[in-house]
N, C-alpha and C. Protein backbone atom coordinates (compact mmCIF):
# COMPACT_ATOMS: atom_id res chain seq x y z
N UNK A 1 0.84 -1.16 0.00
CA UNK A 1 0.00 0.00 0.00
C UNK A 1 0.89 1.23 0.00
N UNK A 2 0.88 2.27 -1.04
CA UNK A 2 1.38 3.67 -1.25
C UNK A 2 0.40 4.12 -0.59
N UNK A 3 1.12 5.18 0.68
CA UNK A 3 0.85 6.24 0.94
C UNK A 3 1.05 7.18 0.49
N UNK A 4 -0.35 8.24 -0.19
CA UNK A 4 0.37 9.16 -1.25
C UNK A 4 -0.52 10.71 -0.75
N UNK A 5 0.14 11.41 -0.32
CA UNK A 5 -0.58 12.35 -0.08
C UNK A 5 -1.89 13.65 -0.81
N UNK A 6 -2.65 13.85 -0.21
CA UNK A 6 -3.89 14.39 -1.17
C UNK A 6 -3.40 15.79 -1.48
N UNK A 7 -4.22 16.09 -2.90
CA UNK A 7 -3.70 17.23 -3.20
C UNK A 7 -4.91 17.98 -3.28
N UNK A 8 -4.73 18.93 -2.49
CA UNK A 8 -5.98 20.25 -2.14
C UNK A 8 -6.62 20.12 -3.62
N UNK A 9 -8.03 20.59 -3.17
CA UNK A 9 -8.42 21.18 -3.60
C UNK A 9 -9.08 22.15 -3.89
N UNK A 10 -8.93 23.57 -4.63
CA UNK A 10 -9.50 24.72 -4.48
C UNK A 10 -10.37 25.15 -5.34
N UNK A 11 -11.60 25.19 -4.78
CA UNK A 11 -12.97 26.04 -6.21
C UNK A 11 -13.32 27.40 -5.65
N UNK A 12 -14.12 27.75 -6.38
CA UNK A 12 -14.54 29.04 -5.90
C UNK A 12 -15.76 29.16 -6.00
N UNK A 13 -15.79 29.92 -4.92
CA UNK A 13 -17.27 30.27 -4.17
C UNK A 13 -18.24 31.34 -4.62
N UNK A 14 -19.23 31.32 -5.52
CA UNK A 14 -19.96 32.38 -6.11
C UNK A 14 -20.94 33.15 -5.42
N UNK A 15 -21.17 33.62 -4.06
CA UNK A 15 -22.30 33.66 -3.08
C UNK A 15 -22.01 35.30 -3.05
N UNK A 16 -23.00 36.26 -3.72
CA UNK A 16 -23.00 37.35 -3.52
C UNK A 16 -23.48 37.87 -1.85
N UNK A 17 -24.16 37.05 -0.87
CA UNK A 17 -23.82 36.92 0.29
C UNK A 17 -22.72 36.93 1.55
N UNK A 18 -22.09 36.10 0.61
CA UNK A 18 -20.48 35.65 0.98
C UNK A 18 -19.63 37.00 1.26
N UNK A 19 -19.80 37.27 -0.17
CA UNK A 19 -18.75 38.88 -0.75
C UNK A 19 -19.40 40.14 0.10
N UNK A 20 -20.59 40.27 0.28
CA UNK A 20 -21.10 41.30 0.92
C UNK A 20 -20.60 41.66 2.37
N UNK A 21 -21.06 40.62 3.19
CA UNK A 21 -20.42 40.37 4.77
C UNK A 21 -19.17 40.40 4.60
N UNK A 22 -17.71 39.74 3.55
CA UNK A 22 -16.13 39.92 3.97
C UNK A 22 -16.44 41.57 3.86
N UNK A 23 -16.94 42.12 2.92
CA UNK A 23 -16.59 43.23 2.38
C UNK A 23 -17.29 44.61 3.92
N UNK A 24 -18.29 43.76 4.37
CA UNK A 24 -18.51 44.81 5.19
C UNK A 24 -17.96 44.27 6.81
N UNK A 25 -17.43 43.22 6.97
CA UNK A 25 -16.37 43.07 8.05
C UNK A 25 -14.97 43.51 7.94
N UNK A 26 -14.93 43.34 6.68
CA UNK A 26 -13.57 43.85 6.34
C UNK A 26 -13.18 45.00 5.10
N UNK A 27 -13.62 45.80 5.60
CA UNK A 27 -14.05 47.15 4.70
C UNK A 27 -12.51 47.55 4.47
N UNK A 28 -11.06 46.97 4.82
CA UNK A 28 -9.87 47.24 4.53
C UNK A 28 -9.44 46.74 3.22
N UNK A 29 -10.19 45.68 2.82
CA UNK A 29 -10.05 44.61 2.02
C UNK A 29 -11.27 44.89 0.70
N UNK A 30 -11.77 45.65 0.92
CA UNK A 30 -12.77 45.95 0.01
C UNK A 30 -12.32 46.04 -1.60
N UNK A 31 -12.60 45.59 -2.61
CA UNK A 31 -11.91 45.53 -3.97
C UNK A 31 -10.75 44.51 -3.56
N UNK A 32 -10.35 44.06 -2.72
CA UNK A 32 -9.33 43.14 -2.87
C UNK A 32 -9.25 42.09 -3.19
N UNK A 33 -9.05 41.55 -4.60
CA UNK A 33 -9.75 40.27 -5.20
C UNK A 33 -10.65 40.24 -5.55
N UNK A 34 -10.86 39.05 -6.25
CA UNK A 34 -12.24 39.10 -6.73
C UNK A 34 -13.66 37.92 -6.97
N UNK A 35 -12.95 36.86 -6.40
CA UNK A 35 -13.37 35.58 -5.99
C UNK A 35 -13.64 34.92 -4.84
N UNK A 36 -14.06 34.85 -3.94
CA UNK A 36 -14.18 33.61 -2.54
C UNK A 36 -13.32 32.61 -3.14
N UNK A 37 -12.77 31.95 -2.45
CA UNK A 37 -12.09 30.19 -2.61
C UNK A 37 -12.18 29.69 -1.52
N UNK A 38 -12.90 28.10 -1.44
CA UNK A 38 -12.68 27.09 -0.65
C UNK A 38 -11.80 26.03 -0.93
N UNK A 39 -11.55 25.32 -0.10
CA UNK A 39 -10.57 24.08 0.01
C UNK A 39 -10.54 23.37 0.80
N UNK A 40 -10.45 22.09 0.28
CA UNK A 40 -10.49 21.08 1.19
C UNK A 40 -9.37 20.66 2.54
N UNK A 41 -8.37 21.64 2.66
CA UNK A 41 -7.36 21.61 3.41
C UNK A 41 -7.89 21.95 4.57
N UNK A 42 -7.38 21.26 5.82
CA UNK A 42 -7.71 21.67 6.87
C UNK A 42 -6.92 22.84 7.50
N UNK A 43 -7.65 23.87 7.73
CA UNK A 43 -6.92 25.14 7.99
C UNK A 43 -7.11 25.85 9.55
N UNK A 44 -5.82 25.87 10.29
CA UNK A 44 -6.77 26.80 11.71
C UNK A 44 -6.93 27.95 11.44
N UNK A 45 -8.01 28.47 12.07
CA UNK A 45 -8.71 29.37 12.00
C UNK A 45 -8.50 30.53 13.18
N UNK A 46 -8.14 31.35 12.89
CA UNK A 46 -8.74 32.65 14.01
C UNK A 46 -9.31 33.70 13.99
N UNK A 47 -10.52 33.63 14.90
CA UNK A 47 -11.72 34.14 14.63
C UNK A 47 -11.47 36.10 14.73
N UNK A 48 -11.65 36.67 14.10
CA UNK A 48 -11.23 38.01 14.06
C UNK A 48 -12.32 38.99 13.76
N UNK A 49 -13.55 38.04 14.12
CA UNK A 49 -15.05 38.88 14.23
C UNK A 49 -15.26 39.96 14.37
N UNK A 50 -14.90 39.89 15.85
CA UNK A 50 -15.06 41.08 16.93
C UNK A 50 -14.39 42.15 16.99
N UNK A 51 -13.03 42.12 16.57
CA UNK A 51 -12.55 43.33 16.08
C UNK A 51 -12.93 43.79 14.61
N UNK A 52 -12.66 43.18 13.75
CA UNK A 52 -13.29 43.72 12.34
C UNK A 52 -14.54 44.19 12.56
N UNK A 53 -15.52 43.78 13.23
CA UNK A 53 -17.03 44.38 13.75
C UNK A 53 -16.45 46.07 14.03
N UNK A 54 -15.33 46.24 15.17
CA UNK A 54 -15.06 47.20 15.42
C UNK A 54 -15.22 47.32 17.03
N UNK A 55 -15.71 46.18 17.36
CA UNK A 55 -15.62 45.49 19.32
C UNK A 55 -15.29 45.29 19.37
N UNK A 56 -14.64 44.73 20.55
CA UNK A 56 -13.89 43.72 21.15
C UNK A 56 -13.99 43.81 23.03
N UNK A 57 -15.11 44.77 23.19
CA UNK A 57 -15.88 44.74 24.56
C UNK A 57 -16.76 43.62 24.40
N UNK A 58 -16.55 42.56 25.42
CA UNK A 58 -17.53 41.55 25.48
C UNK A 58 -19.14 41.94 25.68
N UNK A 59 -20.33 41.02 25.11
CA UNK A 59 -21.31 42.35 25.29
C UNK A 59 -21.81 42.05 26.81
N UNK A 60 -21.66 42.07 27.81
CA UNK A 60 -22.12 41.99 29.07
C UNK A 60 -21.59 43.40 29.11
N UNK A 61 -20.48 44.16 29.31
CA UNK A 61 -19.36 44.47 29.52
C UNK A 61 -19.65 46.03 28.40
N UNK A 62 -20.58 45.98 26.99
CA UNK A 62 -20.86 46.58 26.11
C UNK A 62 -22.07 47.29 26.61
N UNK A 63 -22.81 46.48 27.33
CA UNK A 63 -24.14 46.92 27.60
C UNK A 63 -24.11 47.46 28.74
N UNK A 64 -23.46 47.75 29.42
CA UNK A 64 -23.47 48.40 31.27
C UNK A 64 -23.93 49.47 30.71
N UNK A 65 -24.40 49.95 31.82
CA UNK A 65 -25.26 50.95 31.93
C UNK A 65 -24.30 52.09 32.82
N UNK A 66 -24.06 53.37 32.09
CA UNK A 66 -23.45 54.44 32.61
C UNK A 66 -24.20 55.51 33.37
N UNK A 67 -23.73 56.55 34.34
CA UNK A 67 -24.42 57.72 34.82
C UNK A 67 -24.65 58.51 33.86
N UNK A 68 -24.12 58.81 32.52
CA UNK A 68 -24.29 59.69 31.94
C UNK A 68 -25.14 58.62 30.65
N UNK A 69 -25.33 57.72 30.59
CA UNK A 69 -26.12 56.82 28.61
C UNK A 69 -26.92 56.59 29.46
N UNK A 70 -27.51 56.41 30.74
CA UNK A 70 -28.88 55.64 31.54
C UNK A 70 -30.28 56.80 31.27
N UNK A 71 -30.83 56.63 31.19
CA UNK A 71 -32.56 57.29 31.37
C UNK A 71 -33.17 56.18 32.18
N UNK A 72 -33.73 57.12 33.40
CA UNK A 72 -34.84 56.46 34.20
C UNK A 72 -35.97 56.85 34.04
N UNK A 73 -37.39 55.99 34.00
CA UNK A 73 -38.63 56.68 34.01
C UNK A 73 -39.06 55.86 35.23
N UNK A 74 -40.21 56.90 35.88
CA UNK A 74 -41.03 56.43 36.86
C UNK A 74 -42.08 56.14 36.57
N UNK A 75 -43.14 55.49 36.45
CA UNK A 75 -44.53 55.86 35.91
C UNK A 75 -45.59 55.07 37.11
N UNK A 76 -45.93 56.32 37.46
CA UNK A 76 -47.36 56.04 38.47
C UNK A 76 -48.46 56.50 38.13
N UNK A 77 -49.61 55.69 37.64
CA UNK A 77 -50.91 56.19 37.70
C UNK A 77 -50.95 57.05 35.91
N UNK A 78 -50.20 56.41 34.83
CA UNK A 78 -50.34 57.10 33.66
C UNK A 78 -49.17 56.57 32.92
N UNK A 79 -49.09 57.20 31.40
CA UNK A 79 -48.71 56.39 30.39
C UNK A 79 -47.15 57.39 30.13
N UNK A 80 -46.82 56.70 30.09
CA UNK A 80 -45.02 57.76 29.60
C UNK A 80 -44.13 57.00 28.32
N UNK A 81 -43.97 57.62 27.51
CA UNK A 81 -42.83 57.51 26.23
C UNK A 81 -41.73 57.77 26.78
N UNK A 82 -40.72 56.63 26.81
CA UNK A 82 -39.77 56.07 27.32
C UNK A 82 -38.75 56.55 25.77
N UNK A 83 -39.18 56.32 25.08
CA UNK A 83 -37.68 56.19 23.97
C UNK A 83 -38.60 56.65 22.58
N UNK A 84 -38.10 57.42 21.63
CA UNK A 84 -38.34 58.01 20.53
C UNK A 84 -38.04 57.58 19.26
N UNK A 85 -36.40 57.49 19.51
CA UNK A 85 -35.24 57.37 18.08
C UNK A 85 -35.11 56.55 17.87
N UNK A 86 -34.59 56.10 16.39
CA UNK A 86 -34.03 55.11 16.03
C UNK A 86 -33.11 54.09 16.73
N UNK A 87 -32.38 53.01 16.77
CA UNK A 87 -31.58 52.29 17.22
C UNK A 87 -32.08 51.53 18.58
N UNK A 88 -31.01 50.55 18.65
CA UNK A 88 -31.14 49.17 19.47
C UNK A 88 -30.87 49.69 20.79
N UNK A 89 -31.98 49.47 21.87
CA UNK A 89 -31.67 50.15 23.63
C UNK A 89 -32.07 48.76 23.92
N UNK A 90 -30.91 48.95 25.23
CA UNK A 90 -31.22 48.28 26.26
C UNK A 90 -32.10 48.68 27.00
N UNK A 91 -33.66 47.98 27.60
CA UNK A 91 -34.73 48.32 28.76
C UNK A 91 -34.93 47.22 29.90
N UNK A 92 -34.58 47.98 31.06
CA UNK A 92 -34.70 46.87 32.06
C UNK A 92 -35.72 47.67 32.45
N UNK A 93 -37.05 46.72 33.85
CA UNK A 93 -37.91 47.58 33.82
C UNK A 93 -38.13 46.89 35.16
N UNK A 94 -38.95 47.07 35.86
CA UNK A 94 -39.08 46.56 37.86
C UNK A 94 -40.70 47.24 37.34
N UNK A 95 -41.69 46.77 38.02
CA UNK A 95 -42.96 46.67 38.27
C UNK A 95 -43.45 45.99 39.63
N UNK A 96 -44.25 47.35 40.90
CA UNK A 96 -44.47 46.63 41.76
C UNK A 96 -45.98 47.00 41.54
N UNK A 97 -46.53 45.73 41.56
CA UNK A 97 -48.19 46.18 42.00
C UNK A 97 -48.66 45.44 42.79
N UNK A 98 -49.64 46.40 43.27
CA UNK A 98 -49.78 46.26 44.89
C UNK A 98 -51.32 46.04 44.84
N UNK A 99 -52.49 45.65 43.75
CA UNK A 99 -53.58 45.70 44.39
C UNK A 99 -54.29 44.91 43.09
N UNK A 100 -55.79 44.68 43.70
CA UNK A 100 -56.31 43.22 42.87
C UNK A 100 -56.43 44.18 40.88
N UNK A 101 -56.51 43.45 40.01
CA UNK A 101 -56.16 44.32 38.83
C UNK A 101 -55.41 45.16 38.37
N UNK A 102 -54.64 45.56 39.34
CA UNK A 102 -53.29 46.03 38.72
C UNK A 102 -52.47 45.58 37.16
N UNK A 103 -51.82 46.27 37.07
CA UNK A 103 -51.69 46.31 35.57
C UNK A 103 -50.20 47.06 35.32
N UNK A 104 -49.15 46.40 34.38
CA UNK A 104 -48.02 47.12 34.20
C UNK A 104 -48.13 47.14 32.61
N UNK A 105 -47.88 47.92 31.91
CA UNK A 105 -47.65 46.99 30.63
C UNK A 105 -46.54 48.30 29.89
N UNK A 106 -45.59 47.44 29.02
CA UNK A 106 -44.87 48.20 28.02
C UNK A 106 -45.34 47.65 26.92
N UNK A 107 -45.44 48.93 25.97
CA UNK A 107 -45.73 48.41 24.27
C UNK A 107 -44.50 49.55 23.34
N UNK A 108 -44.82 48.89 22.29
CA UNK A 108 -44.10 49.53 20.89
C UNK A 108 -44.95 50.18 20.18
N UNK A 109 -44.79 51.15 19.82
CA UNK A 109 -46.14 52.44 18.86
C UNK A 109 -45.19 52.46 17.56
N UNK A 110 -46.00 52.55 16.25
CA UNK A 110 -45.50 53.15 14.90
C UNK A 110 -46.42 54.40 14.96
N UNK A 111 -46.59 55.16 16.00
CA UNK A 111 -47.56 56.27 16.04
C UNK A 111 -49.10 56.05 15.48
N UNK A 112 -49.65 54.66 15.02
CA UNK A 112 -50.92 54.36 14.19
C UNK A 112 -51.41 53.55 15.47
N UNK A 113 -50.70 52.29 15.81
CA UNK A 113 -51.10 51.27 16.68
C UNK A 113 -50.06 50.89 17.77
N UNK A 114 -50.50 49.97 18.45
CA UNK A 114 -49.17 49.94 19.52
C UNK A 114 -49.56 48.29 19.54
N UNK A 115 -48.31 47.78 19.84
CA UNK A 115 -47.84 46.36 19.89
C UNK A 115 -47.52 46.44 21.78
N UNK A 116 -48.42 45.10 22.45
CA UNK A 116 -47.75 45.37 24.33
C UNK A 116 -46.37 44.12 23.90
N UNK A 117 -45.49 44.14 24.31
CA UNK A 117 -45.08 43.63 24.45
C UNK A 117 -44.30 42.90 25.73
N UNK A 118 -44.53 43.46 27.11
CA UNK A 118 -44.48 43.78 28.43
C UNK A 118 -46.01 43.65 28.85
N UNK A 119 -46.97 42.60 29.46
CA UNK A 119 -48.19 42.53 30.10
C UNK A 119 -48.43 42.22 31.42
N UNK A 120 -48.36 42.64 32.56
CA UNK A 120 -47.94 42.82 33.82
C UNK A 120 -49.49 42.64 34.29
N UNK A 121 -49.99 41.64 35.44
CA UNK A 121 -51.34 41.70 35.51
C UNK A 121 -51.34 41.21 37.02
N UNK A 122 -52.03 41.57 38.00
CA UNK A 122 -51.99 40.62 39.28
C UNK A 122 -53.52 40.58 39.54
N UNK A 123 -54.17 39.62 39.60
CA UNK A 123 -55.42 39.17 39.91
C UNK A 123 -55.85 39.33 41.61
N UNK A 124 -54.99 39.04 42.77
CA UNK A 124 -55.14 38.80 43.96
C UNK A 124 -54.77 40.47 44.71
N UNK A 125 -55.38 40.46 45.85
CA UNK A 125 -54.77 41.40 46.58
C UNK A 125 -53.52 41.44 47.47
N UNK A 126 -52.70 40.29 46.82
CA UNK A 126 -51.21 40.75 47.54
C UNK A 126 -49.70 41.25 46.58
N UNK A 127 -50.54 41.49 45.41
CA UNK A 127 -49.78 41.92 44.46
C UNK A 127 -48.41 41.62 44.24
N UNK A 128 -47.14 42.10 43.67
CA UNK A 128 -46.33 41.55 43.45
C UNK A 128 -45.32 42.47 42.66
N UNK A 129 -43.99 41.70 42.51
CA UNK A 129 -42.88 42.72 42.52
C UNK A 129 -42.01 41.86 41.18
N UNK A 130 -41.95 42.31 39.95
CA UNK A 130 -41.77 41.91 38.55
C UNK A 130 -39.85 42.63 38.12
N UNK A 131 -39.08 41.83 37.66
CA UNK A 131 -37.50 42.84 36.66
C UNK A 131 -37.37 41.81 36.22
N UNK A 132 -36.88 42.31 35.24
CA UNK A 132 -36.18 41.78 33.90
C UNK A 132 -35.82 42.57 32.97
N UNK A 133 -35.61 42.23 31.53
CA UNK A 133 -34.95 43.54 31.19
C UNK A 133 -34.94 42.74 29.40
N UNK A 134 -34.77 43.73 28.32
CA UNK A 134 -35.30 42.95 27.01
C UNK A 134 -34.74 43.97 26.07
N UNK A 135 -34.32 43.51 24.89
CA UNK A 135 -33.40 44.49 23.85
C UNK A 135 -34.71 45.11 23.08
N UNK A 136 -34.83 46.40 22.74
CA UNK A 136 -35.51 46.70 21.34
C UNK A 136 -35.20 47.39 20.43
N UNK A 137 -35.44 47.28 19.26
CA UNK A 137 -35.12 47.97 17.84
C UNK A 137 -36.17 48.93 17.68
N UNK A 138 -35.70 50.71 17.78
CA UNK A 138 -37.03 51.52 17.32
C UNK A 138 -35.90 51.65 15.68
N UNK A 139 -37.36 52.04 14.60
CA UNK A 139 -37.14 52.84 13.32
C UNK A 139 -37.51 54.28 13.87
N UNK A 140 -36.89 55.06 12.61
CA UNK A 140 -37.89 56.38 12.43
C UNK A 140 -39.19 56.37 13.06
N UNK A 141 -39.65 56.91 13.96
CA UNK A 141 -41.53 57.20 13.81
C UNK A 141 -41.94 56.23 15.49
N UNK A 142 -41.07 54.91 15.63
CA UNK A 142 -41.77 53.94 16.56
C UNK A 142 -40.74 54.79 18.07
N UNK A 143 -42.12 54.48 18.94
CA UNK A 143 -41.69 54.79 20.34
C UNK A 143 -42.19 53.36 21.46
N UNK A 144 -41.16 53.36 22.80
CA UNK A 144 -41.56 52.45 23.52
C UNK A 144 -42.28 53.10 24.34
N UNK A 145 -43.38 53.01 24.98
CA UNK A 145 -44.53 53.65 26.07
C UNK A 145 -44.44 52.59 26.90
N UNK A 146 -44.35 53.31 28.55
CA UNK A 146 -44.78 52.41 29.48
C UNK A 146 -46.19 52.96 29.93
N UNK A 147 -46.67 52.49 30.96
CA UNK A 147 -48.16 52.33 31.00
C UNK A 147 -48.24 51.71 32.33
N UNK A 148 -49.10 52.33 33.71
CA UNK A 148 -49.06 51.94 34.84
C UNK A 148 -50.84 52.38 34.71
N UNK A 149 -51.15 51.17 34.97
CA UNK A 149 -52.98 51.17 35.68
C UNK A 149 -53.72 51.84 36.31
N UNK A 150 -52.47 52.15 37.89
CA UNK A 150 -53.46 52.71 39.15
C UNK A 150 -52.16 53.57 39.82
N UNK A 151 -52.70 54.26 40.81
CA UNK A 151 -51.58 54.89 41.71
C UNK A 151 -50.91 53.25 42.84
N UNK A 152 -51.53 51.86 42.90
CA UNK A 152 -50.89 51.25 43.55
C UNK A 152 -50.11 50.46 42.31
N UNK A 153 -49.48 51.04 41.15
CA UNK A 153 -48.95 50.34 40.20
C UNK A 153 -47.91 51.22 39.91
N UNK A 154 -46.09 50.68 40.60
CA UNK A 154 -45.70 51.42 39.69
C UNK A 154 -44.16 50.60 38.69
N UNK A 155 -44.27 51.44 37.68
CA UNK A 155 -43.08 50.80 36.61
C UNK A 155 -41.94 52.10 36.51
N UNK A 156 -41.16 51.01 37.08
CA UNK A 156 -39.53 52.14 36.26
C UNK A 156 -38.94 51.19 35.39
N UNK A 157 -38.67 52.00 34.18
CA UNK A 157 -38.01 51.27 33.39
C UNK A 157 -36.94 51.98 32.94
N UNK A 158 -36.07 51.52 32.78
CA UNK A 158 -34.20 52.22 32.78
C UNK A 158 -33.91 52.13 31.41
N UNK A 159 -33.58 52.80 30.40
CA UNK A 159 -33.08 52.40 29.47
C UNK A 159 -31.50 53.12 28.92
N UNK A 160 -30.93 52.09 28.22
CA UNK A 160 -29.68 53.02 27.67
C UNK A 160 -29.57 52.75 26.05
N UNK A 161 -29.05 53.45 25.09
CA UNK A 161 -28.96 52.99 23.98
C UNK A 161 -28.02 52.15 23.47
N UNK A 162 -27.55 50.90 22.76
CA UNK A 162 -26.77 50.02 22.82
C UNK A 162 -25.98 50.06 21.60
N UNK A 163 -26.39 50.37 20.39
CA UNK A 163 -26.22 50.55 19.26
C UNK A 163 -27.16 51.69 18.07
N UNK A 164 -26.50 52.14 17.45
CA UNK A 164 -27.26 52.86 16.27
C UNK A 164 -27.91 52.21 15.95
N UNK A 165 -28.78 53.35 14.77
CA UNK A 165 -29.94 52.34 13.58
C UNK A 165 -29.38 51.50 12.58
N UNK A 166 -28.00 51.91 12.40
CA UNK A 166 -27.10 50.65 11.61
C UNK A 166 -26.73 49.89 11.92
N UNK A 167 -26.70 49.47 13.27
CA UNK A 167 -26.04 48.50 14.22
C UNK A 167 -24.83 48.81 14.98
N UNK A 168 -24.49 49.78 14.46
CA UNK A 168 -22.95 50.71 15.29
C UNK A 168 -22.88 50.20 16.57
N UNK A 169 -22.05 49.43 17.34
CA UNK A 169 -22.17 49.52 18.64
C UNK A 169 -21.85 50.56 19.41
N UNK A 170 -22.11 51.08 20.65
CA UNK A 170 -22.41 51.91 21.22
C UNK A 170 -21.39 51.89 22.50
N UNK A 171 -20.05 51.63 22.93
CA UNK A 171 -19.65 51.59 24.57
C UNK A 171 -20.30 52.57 25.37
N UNK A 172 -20.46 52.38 26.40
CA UNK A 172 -20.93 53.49 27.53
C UNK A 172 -19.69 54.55 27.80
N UNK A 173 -20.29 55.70 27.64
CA UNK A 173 -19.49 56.76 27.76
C UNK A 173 -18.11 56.96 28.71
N UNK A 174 -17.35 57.29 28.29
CA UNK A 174 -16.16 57.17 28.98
C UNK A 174 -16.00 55.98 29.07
N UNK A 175 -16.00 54.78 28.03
CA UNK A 175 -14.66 53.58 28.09
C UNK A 175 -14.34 54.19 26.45
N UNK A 176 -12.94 53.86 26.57
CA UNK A 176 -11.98 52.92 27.67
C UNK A 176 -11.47 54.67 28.42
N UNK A 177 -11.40 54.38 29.71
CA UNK A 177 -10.99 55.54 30.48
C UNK A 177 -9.24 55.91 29.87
């Protein structure tokens, strides 16, 4: 038996998909070449995502919340517009209600209709104490509204912005010190 070693092989990859993403991860490289190629060679790899993205803040670490990028709202007993603009915010939100029908709710408006997406409800009279926290995408025109039931209902919801309407990521002000 000859042991004979394999000889690569290289085709090329036609995926106007493909070319789009190198070209917008790697906007250094843009016009450079003009083909994708694969191969059957086993190749290591290092992953260079996160900096070509233009991060390299892990996103736990991306998303903190600063004294100066934070907005707090309070809302007791009435409806408040939390966020306006375009781009991806972080919203954490705490809801305590304290009485039978109580009611928390956050929704999304295109200024025509509103989507709840946050439905906060306590049936009993010993009410209850709600956090968590959820990414959203506004366009042009859409706002997030919070919305509290009664004066024994109330919602704060914190938000910071995380990224632009292009996806830009966003660090919290003052990193890197």
């Amino acid at each position: 038996m000859v042991n004979r070693p394999s000889t690569p092989e290289i085709i090329t990859v036609n995926s106007e998909a493909l070319q789009t993403q190198i070209r917008d991860l790697l906007p250094s490289q843009n016009g450079f070449g003009s083909e994708l190629q694969a191969s059957n060679v086993i190749t290591p790899i290092i992953d260079l995502t996160a900096a070509a993205e233009g991060t390299t803040v892990p996103v736990q670490l991306q998303e903190s919340l600063s004294f100066s990028d934070v907005t707090v709202n309070t809302i007791n007993n009435t409806t408040t517009t939390c966020l306006n603009s375009p781009g991806f915010y972080l919203v954490e939100y705490q809801a305590a209600l304290g009485t039978t029908n109580a009611r928390a709710r956050i929704q999304l408006s295109d200024g025509l209709s509103q989507k709840t997406i946050v439905d906060l409800k306590f049936g009993s009279d010993k009410g209850g104490l709600v956090a968590n926290r959820l990414t959203v995408f506004l366009t042009a025109g859409d706002s997030l509204i919070g919305i509290s039931s009664n004066t024994n209902t109330q919602l704060n919801i914190t938000t910071r912005q995380i990224a632009s309407g292009d996806g830009t990521l966003l660090n919290p002000t003052g990193y890197p010190l």
